[in-house]
N, C-alpha and C. Protein backbone atom coordinates (compact mmCIF):
# COMPACT_ATOMS: atom_id res chain seq x y z
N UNK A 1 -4.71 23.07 26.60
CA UNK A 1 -4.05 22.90 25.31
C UNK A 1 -2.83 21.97 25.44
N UNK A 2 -2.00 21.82 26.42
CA UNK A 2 -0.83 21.10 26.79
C UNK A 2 -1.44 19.88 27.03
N UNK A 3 -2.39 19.52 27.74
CA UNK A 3 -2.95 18.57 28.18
C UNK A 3 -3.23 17.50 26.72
N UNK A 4 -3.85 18.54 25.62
CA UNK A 4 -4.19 18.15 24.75
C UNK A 4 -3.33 17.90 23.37
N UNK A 5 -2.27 18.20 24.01
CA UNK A 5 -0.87 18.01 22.78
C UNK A 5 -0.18 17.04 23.67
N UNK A 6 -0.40 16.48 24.60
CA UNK A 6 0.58 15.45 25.47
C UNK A 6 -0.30 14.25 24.95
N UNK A 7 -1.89 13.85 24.81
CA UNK A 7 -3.02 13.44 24.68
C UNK A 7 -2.61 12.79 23.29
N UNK A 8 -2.47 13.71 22.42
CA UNK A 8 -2.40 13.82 20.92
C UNK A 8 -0.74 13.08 20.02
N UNK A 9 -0.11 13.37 21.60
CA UNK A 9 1.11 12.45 21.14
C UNK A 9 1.13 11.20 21.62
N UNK A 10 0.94 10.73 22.60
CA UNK A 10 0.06 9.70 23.02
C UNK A 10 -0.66 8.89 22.16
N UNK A 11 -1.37 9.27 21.49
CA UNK A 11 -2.03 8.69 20.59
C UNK A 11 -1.39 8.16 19.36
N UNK A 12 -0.30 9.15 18.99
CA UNK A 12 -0.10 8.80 17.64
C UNK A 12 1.18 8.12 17.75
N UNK A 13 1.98 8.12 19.08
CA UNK A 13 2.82 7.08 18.83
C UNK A 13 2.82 5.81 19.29
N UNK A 14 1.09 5.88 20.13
CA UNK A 14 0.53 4.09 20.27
C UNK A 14 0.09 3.50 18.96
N UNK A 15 -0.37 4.66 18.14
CA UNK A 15 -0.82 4.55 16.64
C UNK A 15 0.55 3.74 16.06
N UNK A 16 1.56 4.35 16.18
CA UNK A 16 2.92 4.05 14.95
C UNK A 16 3.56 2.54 16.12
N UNK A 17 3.45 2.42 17.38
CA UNK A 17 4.00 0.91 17.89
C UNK A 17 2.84 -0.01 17.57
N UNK A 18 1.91 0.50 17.44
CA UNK A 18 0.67 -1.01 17.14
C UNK A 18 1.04 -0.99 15.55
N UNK A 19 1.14 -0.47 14.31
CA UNK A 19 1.68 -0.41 13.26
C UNK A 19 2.81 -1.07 13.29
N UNK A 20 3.99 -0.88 13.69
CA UNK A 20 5.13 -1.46 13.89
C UNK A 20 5.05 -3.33 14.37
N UNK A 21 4.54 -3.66 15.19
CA UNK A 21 3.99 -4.73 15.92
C UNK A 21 3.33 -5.43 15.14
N UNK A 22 2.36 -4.94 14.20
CA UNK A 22 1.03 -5.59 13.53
C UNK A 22 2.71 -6.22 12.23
N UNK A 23 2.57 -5.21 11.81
CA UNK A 23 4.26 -5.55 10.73
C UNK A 23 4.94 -6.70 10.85
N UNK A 24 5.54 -6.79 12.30
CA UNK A 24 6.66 -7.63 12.29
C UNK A 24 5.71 -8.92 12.63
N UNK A 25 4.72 -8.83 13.53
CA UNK A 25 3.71 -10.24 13.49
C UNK A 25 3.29 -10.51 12.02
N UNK A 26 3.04 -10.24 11.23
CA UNK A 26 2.44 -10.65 9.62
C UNK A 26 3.49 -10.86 9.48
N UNK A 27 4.99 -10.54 9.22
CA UNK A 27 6.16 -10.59 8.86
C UNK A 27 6.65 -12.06 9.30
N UNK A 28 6.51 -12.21 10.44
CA UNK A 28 6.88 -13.77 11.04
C UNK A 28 6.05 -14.93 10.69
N UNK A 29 4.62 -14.62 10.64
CA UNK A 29 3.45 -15.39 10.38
C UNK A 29 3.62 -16.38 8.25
N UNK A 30 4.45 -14.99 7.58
CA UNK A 30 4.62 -15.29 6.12
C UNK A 30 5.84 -16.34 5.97
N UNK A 31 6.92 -15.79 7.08
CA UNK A 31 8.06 -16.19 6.98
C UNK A 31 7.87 -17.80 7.69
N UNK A 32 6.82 -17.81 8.39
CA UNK A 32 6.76 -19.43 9.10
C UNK A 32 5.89 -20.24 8.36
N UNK A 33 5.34 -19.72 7.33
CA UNK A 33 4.84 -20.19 6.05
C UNK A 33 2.70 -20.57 7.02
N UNK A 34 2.54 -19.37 7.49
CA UNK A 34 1.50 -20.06 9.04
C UNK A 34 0.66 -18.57 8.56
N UNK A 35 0.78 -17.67 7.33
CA UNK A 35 -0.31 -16.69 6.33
C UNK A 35 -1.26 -17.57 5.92
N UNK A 36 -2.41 -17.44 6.57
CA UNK A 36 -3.90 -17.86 5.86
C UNK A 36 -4.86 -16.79 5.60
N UNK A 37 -4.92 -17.26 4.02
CA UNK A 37 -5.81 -16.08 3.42
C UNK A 37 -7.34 -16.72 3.21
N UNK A 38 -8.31 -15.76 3.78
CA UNK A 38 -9.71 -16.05 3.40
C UNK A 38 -9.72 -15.68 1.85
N UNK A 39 -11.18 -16.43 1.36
CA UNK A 39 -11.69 -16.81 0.08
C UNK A 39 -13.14 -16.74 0.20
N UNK A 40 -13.30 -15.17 0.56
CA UNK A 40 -14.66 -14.64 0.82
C UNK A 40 -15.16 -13.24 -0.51
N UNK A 41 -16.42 -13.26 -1.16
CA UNK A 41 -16.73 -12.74 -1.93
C UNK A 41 -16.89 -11.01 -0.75
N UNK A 42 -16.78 -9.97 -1.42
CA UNK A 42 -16.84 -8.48 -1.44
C UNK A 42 -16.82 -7.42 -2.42
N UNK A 43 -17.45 -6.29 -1.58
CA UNK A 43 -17.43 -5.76 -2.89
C UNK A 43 -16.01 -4.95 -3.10
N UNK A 44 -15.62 -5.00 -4.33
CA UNK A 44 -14.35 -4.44 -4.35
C UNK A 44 -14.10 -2.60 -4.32
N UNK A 45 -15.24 -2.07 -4.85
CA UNK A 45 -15.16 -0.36 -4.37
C UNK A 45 -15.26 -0.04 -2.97
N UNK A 46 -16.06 -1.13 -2.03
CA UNK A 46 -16.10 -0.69 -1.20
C UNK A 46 -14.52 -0.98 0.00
N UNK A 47 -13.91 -1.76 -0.57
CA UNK A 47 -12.96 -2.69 0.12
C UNK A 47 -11.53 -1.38 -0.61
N UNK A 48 -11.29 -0.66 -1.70
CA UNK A 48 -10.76 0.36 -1.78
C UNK A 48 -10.97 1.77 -1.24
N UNK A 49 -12.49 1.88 -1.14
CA UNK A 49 -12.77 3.21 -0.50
C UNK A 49 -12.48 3.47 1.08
N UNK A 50 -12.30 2.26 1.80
CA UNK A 50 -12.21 2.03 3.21
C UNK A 50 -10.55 2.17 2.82
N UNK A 51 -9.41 2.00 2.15
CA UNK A 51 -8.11 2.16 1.97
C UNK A 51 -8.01 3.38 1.82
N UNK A 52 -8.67 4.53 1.04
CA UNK A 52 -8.65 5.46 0.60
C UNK A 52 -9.15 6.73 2.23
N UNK A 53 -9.91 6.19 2.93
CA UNK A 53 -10.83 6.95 4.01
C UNK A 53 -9.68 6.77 5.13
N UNK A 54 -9.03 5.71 5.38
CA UNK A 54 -7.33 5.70 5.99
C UNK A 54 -6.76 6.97 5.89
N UNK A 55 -6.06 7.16 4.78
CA UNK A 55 -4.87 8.19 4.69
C UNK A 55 -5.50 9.15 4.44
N UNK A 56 -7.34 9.61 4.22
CA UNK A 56 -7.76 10.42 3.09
C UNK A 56 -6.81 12.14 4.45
N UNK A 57 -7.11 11.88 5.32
CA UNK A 57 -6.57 12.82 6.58
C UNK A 57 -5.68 13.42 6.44
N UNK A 58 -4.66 12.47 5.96
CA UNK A 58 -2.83 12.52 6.26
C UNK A 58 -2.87 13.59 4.80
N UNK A 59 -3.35 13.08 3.71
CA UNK A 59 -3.24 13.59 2.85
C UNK A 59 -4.24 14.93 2.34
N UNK A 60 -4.93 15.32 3.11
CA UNK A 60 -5.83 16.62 3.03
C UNK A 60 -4.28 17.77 3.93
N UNK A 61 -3.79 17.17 5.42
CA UNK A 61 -2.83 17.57 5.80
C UNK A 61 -1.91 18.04 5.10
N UNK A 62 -1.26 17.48 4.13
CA UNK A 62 -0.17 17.45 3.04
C UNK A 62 -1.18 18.96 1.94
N UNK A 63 -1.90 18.73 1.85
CA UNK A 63 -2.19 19.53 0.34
C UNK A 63 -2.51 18.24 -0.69
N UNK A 64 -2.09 17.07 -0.48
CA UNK A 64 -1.75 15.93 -1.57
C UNK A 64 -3.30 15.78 -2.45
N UNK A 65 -3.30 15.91 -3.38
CA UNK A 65 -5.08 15.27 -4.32
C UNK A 65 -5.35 14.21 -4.35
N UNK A 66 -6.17 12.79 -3.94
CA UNK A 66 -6.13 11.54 -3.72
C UNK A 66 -7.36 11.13 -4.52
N UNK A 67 -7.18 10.41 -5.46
CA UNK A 67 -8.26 9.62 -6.16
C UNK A 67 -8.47 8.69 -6.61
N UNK A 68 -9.42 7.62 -7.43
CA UNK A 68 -9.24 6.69 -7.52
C UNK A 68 -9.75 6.46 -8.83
N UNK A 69 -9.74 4.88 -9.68
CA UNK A 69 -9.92 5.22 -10.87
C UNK A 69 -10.63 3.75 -11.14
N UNK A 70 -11.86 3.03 -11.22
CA UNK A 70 -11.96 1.37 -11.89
C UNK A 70 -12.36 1.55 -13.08
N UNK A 71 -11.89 0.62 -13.84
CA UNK A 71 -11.97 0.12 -14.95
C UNK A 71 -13.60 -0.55 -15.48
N UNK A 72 -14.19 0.08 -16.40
CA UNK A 72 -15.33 -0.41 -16.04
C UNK A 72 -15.31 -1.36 -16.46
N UNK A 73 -14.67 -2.23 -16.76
CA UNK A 73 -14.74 -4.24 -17.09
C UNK A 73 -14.17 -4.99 -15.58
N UNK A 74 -14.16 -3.76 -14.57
CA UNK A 74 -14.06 -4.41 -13.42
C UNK A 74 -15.07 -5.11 -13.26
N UNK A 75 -15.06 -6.26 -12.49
CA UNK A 75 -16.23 -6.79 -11.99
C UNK A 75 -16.56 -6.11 -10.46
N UNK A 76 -17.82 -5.98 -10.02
CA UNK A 76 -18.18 -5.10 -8.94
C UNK A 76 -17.81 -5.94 -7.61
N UNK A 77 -18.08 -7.47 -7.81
CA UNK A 77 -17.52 -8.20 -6.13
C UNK A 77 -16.51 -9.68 -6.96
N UNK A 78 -15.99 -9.50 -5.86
CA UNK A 78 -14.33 -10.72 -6.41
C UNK A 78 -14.61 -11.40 -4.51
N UNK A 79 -13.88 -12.52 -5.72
CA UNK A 79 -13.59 -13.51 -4.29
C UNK A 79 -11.82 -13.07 -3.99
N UNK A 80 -11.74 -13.13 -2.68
CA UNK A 80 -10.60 -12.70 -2.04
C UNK A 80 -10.26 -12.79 -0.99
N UNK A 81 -9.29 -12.15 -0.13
CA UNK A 81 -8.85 -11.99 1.30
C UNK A 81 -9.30 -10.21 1.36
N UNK A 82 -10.18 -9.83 1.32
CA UNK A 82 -10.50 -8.30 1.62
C UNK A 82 -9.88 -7.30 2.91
N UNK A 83 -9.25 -8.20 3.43
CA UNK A 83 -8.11 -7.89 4.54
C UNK A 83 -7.14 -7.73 4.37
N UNK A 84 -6.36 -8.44 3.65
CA UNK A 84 -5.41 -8.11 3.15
C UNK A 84 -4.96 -7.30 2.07
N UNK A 85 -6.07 -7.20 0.70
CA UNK A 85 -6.07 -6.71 0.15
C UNK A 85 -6.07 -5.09 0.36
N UNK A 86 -6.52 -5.12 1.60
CA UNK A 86 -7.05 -3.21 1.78
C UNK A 86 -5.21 -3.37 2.87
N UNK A 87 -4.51 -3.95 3.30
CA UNK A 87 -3.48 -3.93 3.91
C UNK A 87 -2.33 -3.52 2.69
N UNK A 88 -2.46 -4.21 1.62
CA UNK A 88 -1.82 -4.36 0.58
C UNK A 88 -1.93 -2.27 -0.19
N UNK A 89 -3.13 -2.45 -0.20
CA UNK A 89 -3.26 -1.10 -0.82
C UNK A 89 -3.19 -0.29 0.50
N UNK A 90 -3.51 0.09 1.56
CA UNK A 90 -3.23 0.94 2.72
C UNK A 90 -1.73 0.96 2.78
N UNK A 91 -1.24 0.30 2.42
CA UNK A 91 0.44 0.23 2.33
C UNK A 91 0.95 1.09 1.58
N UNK A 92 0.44 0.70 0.14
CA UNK A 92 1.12 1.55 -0.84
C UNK A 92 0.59 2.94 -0.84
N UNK A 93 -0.57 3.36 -0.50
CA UNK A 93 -1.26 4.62 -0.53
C UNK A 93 -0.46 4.97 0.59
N UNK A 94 -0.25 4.91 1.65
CA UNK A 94 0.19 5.37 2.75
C UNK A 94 1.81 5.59 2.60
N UNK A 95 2.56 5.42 1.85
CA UNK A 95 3.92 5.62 1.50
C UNK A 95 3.94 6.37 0.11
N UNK A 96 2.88 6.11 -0.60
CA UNK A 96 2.99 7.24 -1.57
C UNK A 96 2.85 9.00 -0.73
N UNK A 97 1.98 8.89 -0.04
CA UNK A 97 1.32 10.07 0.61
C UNK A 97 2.79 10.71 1.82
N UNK A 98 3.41 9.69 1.99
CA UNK A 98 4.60 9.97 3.42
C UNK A 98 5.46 10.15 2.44
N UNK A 99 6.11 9.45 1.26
CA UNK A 99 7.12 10.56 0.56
C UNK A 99 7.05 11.75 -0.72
N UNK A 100 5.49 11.84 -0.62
CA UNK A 100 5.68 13.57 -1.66
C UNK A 100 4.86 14.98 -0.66
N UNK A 101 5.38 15.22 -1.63
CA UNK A 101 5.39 16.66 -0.47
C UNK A 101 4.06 17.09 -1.21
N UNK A 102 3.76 17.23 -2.58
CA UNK A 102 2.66 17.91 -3.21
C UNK A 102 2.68 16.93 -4.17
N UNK A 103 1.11 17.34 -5.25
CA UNK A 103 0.68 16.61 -6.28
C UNK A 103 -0.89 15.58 -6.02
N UNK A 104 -0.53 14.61 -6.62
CA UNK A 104 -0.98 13.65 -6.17
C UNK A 104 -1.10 12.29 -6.10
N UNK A 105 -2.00 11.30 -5.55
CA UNK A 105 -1.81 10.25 -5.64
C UNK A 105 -3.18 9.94 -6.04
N UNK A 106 -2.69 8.75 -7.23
CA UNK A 106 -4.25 7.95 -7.60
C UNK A 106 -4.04 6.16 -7.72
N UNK A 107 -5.02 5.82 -7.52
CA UNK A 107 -4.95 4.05 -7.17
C UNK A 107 -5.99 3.93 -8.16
N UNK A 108 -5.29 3.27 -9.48
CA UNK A 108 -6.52 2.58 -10.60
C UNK A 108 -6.58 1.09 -10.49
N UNK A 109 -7.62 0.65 -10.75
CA UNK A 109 -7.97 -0.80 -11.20
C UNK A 109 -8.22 -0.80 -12.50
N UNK A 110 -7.90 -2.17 -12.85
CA UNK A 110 -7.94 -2.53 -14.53
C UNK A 110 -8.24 -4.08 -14.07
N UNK A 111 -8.97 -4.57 -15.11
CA UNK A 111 -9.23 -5.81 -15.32
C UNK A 111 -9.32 -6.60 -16.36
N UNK A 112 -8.64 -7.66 -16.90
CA UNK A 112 -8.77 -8.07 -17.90
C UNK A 112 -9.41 -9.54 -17.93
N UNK A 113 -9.77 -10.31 -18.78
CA UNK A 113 -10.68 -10.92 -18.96
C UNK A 113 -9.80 -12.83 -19.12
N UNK A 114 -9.82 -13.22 -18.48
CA UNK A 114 -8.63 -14.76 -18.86
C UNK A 114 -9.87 -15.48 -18.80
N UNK A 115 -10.20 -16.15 -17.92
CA UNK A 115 -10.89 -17.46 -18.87
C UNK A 115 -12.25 -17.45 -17.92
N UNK A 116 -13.47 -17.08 -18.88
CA UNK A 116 -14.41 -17.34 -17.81
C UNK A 116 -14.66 -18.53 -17.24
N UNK A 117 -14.55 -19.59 -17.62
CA UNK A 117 -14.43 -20.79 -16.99
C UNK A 117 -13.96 -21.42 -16.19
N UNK A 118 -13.22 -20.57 -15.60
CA UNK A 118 -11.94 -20.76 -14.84
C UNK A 118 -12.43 -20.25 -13.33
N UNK A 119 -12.25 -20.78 -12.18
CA UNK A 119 -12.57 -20.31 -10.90
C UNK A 119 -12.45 -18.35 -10.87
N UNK A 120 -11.33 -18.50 -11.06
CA UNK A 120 -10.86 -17.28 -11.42
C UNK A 120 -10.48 -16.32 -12.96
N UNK A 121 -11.31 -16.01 -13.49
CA UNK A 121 -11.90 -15.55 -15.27
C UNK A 121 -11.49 -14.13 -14.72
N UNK A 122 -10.86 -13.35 -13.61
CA UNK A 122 -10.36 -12.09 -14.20
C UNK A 122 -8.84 -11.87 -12.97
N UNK A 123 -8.21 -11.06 -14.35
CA UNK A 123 -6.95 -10.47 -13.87
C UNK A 123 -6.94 -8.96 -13.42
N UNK A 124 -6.92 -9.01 -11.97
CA UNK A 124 -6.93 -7.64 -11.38
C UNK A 124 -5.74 -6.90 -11.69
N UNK A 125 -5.37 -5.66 -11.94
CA UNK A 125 -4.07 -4.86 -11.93
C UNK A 125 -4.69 -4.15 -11.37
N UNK A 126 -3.96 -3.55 -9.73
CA UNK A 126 -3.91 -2.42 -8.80
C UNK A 126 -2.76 -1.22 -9.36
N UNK A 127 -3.04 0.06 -9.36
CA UNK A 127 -1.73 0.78 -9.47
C UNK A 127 -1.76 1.91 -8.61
N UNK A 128 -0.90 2.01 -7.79
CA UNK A 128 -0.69 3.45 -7.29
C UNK A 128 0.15 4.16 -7.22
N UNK A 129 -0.27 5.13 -8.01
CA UNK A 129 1.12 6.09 -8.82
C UNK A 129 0.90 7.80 -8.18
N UNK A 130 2.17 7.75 -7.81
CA UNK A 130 2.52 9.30 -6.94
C UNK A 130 2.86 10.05 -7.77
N UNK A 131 3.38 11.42 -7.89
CA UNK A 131 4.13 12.72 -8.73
C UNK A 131 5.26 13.32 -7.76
N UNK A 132 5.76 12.23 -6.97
CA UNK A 132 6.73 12.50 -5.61
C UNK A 132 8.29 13.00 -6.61
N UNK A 133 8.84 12.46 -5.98
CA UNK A 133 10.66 12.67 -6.26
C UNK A 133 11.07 11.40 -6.99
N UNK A 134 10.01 9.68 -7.18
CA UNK A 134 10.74 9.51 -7.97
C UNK A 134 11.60 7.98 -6.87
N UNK A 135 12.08 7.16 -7.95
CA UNK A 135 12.79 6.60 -7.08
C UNK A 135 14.06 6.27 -8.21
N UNK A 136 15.36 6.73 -7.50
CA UNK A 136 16.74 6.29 -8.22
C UNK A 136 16.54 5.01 -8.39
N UNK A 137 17.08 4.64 -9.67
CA UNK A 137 17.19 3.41 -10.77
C UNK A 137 17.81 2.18 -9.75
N UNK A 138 19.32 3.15 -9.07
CA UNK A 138 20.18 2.26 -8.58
C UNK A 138 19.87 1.79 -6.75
N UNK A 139 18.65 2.31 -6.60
CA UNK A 139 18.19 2.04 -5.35
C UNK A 139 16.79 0.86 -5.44
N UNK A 140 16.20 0.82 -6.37
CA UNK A 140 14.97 -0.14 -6.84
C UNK A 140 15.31 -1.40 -5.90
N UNK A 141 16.36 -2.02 -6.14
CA UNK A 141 16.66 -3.65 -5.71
C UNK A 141 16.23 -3.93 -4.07
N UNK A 142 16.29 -2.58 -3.57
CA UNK A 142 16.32 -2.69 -2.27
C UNK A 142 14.95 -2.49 -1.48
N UNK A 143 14.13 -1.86 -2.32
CA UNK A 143 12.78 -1.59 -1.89
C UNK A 143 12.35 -2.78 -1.49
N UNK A 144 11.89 -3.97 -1.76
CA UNK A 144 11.31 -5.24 -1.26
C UNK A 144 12.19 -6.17 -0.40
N UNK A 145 12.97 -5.86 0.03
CA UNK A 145 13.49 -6.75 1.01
C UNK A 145 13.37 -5.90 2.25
N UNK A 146 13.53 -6.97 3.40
CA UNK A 146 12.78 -6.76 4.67
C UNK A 146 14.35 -6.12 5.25
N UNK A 147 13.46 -4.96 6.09
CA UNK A 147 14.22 -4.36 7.13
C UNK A 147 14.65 -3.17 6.17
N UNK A 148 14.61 -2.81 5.41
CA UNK A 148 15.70 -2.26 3.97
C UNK A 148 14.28 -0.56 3.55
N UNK A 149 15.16 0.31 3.73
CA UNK A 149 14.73 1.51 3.56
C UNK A 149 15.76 1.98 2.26
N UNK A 150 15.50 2.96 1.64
CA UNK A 150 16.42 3.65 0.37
C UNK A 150 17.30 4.23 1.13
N UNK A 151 17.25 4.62 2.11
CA UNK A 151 18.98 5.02 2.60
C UNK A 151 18.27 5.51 4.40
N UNK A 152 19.52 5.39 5.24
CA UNK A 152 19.45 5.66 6.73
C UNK A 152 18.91 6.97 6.35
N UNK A 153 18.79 8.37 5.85
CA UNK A 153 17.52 9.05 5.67
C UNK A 153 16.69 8.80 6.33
N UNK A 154 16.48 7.52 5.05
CA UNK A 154 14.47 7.38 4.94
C UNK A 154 13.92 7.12 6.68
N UNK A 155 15.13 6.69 7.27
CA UNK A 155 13.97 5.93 8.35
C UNK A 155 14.41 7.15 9.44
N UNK A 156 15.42 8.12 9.29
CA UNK A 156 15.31 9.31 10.63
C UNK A 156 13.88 10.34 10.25
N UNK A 157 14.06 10.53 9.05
CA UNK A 157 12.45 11.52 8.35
C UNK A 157 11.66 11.04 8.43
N UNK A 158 11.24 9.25 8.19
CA UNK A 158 9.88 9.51 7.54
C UNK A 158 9.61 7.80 9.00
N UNK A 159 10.51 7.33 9.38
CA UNK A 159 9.82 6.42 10.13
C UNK A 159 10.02 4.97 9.51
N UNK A 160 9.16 4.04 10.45
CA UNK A 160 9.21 2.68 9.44
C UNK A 160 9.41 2.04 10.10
N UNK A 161 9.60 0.39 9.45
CA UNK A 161 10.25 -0.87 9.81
C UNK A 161 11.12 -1.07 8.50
N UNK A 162 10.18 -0.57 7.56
CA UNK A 162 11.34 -1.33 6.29
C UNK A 162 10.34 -2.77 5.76
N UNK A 163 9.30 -3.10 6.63
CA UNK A 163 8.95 -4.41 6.58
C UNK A 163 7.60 -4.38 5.25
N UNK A 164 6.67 -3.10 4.84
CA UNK A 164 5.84 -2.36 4.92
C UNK A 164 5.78 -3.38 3.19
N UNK A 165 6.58 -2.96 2.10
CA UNK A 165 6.66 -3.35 1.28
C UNK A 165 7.04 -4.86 0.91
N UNK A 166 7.85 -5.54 1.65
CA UNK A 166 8.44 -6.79 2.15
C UNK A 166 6.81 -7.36 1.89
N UNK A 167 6.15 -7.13 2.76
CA UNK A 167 4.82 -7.90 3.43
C UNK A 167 4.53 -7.74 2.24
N UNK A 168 3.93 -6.53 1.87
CA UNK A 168 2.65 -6.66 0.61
C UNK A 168 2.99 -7.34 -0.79
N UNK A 169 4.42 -7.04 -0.62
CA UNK A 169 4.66 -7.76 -2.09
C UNK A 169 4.43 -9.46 -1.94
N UNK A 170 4.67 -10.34 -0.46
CA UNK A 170 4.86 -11.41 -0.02
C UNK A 170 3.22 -11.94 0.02
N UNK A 171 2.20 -11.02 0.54
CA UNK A 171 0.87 -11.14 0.36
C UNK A 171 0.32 -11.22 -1.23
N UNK A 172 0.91 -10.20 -1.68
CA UNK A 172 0.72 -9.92 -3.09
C UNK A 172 0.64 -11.81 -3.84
N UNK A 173 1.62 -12.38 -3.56
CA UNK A 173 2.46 -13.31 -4.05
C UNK A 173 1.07 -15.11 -3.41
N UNK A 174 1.18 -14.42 -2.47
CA UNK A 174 0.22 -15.52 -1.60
C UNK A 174 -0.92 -15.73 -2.35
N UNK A 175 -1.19 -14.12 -2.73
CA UNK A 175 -3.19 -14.25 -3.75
C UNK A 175 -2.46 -14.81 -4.76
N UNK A 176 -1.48 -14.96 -5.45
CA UNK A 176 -1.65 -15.66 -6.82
C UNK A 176 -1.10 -14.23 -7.85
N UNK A 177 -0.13 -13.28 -7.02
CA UNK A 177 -0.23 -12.00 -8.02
C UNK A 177 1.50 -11.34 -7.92
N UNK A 178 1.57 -10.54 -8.44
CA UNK A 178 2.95 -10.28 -8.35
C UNK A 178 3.25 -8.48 -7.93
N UNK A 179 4.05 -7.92 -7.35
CA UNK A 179 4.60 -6.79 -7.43
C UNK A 179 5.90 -6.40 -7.73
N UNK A 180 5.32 -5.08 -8.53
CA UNK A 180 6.45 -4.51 -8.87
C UNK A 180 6.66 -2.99 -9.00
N UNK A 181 7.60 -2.09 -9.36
CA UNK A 181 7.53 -0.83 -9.06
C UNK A 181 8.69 -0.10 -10.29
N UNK A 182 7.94 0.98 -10.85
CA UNK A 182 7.97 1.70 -11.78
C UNK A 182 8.39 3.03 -11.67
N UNK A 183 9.88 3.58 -12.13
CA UNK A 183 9.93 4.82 -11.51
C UNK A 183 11.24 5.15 -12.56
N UNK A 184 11.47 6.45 -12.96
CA UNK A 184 12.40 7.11 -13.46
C UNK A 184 13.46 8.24 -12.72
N UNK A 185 12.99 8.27 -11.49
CA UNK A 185 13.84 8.80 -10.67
C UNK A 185 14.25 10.81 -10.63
N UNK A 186 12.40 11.22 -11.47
CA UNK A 186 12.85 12.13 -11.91
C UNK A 186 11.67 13.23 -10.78
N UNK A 187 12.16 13.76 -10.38
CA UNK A 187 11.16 14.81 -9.20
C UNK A 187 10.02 15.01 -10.53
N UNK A 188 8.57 15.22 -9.67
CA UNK A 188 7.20 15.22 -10.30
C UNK A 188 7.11 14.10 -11.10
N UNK A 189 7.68 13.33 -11.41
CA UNK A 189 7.21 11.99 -12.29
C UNK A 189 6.56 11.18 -11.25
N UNK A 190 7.45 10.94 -10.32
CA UNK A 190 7.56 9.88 -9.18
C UNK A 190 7.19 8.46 -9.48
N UNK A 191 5.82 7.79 -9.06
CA UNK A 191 6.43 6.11 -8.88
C UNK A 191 5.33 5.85 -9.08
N UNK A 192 5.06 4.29 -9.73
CA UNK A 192 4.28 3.86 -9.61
C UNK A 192 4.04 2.38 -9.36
N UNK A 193 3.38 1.72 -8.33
CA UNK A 193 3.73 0.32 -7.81
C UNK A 193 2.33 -0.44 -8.08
């Protein structure tokens, strides 16, 4: 049993330095302007359900309820970076799930319709919205910049680089899309990005 709790830590904090590492390499790669995104067709349920089969663990652990929601004017396969995209959402699912204690978390798609003629004729909206604690009004500014946690807290409890949100919003930005984050700061409301 010792053997197997020495084993088990081992694991999970080669788990959290290859995480850490993968971070600050994408982090340098955006910042040297040297991010190349593929422009490969997939299917898009399946490219969320592999985001969702990630944390589904962490969050059975927690008690947390995890689900998902498409829009049926989704289209079923999009051209994209499907790598990044599941990095983008493994991000946000994975920090919704590390700051609530209970409730749950759900990731909807919506799609709306811009120009079929157009290479690109639809507008994806991703959302993933927690019932956590919420994020103070006067702390928002700080969430997307690199290195930057909501307070020395966040990073003795829950871990990090700080870089996590930095990236995805910077990827976000690369596909042609924007992020942003939604919150009233009120316990059980919590957030939605």
């Amino acid at each position: 049993e010792e053997q197997r709790e020495f084993s088990e830590t081992i694991r999970t904090s080669s788990e959290a330095l290859l995480a850490i590492i993968n971070d600050i390499l994408d982090f340098s790669k955006i910042e040297a302007g040297r991010m190349e995104l593929e422009e490969q067709a997939f299917d898009l349920r399946s490219c969320i359900e592999s985001a969702l089969d990630l944390v589904a663990g962490k969050a059975n652990e927690k008690g947390i309820d995890l689900a998902y929601l498409i829009d049926l004017e989704t289209p079923t396969v999009i051209i994209s970076d499907s790598t990044r995209l599941r990095q983008i959402l493994l991000n946000l699912l994975s920090n919704a799930i590390k700051f609530i204690q209970e409730g749950e978390v759900v990731l909807s798609v919506t799609a709306q319709k811009v120009d079929q003629a157009s290479t690109r004729p639809y507008l994806l909206q991703f959302s993933v919205r927690d019932t956590g604690l919420g994020i103070p009004p006067e702390r928002m500014d700080r969430l997307f910049q690199s290195f930057s946690q909501l307070d020395a807290s966040t990073t003795r409890r829950f871990g990090g680089t700080g870089l996590g949100l930095a990236i995805s919003k910077r990827l976000t930005e690369l596909m042609g899309g924007e992020m942003w984050v939604e919150s009233v700061g009120i316990p059980g409301q919590g957030s939605n990005f």
